[in-house]
Protein backbone atom coordinates (compact mmCIF):
# COMPACT_ATOMS: atom_id res chain seq x y z
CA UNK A 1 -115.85 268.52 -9.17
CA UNK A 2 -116.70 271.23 -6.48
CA UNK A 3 -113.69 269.50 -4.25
CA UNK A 4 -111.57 270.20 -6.55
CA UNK A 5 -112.70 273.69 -7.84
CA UNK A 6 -112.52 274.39 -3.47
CA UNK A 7 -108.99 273.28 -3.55
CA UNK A 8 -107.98 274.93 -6.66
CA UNK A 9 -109.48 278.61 -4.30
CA UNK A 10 -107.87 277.16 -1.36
CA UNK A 11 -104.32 276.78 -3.13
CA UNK A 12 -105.00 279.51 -5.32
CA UNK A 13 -105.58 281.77 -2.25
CA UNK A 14 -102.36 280.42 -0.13
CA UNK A 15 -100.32 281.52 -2.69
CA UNK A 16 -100.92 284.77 -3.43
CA UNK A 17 -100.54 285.74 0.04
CA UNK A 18 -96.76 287.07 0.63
CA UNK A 19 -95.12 289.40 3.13
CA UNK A 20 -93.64 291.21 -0.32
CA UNK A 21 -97.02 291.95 -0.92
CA UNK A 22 -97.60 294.11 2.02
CA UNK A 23 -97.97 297.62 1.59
CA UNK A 24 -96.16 300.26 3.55
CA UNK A 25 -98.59 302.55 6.37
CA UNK A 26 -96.11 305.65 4.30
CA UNK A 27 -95.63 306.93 0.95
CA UNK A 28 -92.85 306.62 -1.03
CA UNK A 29 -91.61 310.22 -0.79
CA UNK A 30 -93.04 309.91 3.27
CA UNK A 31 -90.15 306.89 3.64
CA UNK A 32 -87.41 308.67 2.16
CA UNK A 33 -88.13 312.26 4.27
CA UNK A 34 -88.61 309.78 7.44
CA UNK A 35 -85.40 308.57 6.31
CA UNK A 36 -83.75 311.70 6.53
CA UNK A 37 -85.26 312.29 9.67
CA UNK A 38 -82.76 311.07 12.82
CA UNK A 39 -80.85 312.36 15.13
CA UNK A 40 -79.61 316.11 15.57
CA UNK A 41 -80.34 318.72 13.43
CA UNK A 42 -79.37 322.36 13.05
CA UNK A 43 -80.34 325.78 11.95
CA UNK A 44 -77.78 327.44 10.09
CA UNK A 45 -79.82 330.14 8.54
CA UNK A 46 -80.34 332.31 11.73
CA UNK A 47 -77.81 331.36 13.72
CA UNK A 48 -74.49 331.64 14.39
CA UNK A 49 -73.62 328.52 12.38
CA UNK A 50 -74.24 330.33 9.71
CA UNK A 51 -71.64 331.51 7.11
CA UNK A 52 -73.03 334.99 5.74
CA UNK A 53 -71.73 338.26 6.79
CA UNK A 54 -72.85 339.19 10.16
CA UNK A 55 -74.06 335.43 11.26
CA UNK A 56 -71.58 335.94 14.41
CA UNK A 57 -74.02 338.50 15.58
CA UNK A 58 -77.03 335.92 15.99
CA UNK A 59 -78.23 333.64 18.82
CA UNK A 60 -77.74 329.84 19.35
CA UNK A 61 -79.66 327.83 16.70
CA UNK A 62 -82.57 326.01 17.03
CA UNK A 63 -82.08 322.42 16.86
CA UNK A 64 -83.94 319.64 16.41
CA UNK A 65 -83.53 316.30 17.53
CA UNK A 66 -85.55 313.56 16.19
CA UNK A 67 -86.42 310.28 18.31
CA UNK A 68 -88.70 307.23 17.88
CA UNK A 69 -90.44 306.88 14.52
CA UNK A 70 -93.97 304.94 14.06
CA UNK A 71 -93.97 301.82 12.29
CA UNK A 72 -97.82 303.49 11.45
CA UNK A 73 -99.26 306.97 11.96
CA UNK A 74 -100.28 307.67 14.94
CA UNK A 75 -103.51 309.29 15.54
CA UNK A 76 -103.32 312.34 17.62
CA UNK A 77 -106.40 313.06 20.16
CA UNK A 78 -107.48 314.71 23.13
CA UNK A 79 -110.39 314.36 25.37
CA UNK A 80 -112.97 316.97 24.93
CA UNK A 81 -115.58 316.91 27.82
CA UNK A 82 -118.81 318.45 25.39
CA UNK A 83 -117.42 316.28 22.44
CA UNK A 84 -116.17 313.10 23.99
CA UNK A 85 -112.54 312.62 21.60
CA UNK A 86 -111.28 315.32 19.63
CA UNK A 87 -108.82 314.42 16.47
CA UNK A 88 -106.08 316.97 16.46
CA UNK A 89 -103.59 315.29 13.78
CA UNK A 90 -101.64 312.44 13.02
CA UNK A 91 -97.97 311.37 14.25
CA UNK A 92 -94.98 310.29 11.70
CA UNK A 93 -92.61 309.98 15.02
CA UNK A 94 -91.17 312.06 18.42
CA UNK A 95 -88.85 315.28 18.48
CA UNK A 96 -87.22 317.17 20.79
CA UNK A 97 -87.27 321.27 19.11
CA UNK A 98 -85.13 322.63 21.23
CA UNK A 99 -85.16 326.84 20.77
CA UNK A 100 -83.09 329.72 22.05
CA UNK A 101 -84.83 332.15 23.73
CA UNK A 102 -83.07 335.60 25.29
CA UNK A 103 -79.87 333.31 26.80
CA UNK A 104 -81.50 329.49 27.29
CA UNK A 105 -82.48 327.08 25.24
CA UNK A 106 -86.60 326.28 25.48
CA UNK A 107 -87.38 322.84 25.00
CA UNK A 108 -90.54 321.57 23.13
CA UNK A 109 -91.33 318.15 23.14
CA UNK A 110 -92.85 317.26 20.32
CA UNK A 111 -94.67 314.84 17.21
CA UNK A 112 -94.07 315.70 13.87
CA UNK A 113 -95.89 314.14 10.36
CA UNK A 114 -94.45 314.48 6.91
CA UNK A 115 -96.92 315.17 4.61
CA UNK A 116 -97.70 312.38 1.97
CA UNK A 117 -95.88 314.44 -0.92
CA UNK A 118 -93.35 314.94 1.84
CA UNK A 119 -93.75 318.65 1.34
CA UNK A 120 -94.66 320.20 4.68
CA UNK A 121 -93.69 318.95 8.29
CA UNK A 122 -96.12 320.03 11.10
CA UNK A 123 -95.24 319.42 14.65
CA UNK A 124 -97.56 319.22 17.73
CA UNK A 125 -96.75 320.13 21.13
CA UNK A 126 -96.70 316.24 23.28
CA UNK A 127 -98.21 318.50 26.25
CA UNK A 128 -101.76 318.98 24.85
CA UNK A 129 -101.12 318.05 20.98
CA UNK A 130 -101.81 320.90 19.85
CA UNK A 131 -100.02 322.25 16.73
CA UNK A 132 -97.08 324.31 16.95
CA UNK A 133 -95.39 324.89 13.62
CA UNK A 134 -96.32 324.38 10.30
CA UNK A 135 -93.61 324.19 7.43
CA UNK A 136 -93.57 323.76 3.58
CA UNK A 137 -90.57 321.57 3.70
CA UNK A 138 -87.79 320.87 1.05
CA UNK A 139 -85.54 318.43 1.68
CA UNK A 140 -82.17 318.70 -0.54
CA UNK A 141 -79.85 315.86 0.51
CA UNK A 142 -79.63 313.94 3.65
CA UNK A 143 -78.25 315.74 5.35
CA UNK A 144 -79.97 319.13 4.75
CA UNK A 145 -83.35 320.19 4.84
CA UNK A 146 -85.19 323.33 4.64
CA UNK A 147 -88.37 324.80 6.51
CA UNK A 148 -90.37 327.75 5.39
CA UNK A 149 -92.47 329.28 7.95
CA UNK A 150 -95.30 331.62 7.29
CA UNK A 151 -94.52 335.23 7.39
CA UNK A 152 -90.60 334.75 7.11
CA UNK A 153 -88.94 335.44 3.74
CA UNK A 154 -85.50 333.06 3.94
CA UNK A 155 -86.30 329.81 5.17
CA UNK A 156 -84.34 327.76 8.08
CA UNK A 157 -81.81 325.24 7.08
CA UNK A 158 -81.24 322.48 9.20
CA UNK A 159 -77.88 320.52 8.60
CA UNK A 160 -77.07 317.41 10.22
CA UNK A 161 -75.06 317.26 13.24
């Protein structure tokens, strides 16, 4: 009787192990922003890719471009002689924000991470991992998303390029 009860568990076990049953390292709403995330992006907002009166009088946009994507977050950390490891974040994937300063463009390599309601991005400097923008984030098709940064009133709208 227990032979078979153990084989029963042992088939009973087998079975109910499936790749569909595998859950996903991202939300639902963190997969479809991801999604949305590749390749070049735009600001059209302050720019001169803009279309509102007087947009031909503004800089270069900032762009970003977006790169590799994790399969799984990756955790962000630094060595910190008192404290051994410091945890500065966690990674979604790799960008390149590339920004125009006086008459160049500055570039910043960076990670970014979605947030799990998808509704801030936050990007770290790769140099030292250090955070260097925070955004609410509203993503309205996909090709067009839109960061608000603290302190600004309009937000920046990055099309697809």
């Amino acid at each position: 009787m227990k032979k078979i009860l153990l084989m029963l568990c042992l088939v009973a076990l087998i079975t109910g192990c499936s790749k569909d049953d595998e859950t996903s390292a991202y939300s639902e709403k963190q997969q479809k922003a991801l999604s949305v995330f590749n390749g070049s992006f735009a600001d059209y907002q302050y720019s001169n890719l803009g279309d509102q009166s007087g947009s031909n009088l503004l800089g270069d946009p900032d762009i970003i471009n977006f790169g590799t994507q994790y399969d799984e977050p990756l955790e962000l950390r630094v060595d910190d002689y008192m404290n051994g490891s410091k945890y500065m974040g966690e990674a979604h994937g790799e960008c390149l924000y590339r920004t125009f300063v006086v008459d160049e463009y500055e570039d910043i390599a960076c990670y970014y991470k979605v947030a799990y309601d998808a509704s801030a991005l936050t990007l770290y400097r790769k140099s030292n991992k250090e955070q260097y923008h925070h955004y609410t984030l509203s993503i309205d098709s996909p090709t067009e998303f839109k960061l608000y940064q603290k302190g600004l009133s309009l937000p920046y709208i990055f099309k697809k390029q």
